[in-house]
Protein backbone atom coordinates (compact mmCIF):
# COMPACT_ATOMS: atom_id res chain seq x y z
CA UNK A 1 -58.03 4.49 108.13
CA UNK A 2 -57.76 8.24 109.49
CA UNK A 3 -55.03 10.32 106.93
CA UNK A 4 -54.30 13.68 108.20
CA UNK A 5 -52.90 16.60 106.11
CA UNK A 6 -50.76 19.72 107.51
CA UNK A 7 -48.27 22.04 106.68
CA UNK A 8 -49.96 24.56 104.20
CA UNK A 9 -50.65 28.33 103.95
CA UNK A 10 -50.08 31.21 102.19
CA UNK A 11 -46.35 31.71 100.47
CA UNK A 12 -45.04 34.10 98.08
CA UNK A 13 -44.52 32.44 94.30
CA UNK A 14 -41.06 31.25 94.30
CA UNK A 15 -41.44 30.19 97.99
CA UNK A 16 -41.34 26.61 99.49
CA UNK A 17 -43.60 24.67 101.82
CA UNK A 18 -43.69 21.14 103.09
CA UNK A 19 -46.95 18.89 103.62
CA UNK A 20 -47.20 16.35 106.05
CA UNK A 21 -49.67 13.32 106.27
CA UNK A 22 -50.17 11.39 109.53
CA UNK A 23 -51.46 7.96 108.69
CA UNK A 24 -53.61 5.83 111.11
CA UNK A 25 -55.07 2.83 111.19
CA UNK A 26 -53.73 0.54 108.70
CA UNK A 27 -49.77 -0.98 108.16
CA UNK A 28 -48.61 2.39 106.31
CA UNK A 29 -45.76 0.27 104.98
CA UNK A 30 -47.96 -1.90 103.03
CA UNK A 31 -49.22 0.75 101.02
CA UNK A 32 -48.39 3.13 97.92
CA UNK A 33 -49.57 7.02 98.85
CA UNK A 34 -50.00 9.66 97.23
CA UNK A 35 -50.55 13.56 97.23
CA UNK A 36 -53.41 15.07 95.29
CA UNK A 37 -54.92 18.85 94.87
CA UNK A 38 -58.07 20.54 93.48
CA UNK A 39 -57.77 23.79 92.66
CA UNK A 40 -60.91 26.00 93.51
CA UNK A 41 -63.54 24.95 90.32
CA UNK A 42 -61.18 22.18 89.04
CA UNK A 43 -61.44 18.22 89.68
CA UNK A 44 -58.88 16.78 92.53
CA UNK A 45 -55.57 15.64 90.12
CA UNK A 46 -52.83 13.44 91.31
CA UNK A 47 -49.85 15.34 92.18
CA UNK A 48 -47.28 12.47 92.99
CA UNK A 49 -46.99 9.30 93.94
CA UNK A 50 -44.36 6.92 96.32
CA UNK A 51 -43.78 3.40 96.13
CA UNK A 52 -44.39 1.15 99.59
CA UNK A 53 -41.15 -0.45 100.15
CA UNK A 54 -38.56 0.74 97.44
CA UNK A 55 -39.46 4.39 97.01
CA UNK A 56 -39.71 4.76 93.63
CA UNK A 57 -42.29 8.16 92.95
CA UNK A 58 -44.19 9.80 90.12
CA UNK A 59 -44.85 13.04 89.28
CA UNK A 60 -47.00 14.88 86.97
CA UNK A 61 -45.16 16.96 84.95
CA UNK A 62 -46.82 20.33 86.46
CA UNK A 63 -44.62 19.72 89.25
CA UNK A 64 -41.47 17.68 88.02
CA UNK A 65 -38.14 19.07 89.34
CA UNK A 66 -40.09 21.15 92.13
CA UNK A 67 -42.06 18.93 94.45
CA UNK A 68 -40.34 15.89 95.95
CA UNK A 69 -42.80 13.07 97.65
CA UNK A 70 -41.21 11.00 100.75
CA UNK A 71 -42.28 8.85 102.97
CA UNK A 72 -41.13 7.39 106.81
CA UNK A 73 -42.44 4.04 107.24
CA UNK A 74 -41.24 4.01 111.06
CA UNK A 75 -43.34 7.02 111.59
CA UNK A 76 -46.56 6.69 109.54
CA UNK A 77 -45.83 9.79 107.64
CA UNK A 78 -45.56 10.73 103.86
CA UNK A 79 -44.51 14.57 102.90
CA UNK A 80 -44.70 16.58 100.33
CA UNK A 81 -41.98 18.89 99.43
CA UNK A 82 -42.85 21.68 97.50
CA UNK A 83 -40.15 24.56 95.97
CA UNK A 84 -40.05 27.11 93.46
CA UNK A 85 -43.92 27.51 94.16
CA UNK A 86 -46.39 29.54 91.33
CA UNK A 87 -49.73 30.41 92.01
CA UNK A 88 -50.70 27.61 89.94
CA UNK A 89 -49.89 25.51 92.53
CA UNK A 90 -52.77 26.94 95.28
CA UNK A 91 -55.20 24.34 95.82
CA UNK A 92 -56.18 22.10 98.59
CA UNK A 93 -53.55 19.02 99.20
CA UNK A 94 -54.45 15.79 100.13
CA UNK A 95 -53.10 12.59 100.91
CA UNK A 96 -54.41 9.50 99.81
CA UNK A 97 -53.73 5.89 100.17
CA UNK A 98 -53.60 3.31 97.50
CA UNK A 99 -57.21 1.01 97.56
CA UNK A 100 -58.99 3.07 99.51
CA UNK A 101 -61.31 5.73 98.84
CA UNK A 102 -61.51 8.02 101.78
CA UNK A 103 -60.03 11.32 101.85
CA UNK A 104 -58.92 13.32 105.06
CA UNK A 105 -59.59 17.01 105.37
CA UNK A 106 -56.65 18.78 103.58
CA UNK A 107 -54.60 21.66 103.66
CA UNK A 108 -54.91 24.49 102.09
CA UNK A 109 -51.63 25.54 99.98
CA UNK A 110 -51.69 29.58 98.29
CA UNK A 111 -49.33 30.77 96.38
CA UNK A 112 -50.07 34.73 96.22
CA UNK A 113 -47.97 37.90 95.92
């Protein structure tokens, strides 16, 4: 299994990003994935979640109405749409797949003035 994260940086609050997550090495459409963060001095919380076949997603309610979670099953990706950023919101993103408990290297996400 090799998952690997991209897309952050440093944005303005209000600003939007999007993540991306290459997945390798297992049938991607098989699986439920999700996005996670940990903030610097906090423990790694799950940010959203999307359904293998029928796309139906979660959200914790931190981010509910800003971040949308898709997937493409043709391509092995998942993203992670993010709008309306605060600087709550900078931590280190990563994806994750359901039943399996490696993580890939993340990508960092700052939301600064």
């Amino acid at each position: 299994v090799q998952l690997v994260e991209s897309g952050g940086g440093l944005v303005q609050p209000g600003g939007s990003l999007r993540l991306s997550c290459a997945a390798s090495g297992f049938v991607f459409s098989n699986y439920i994935m999700s996005w996670y963060r940990q903030a610097p001095g906090k423990e790694r919380e799950l940010v959203a979640t999307i359904d293998s076949h029928d796309g139906i997603t979660w959200y914790v309610d931190t981010v509910e109405g800003r971040f949308t979670i898709s997937r493409d099953n043709a391509q092995n990706m998942v993203y992670l749409q993010m709008n309306s950023l605060k600087p709550g919101d900078t931590a280190v993103y990563y994806c994750k797949r359901r039943n399996y408990d490696g993580w890939g290297q993340g990508t960092q996400v700052t939301v600064s003035s």
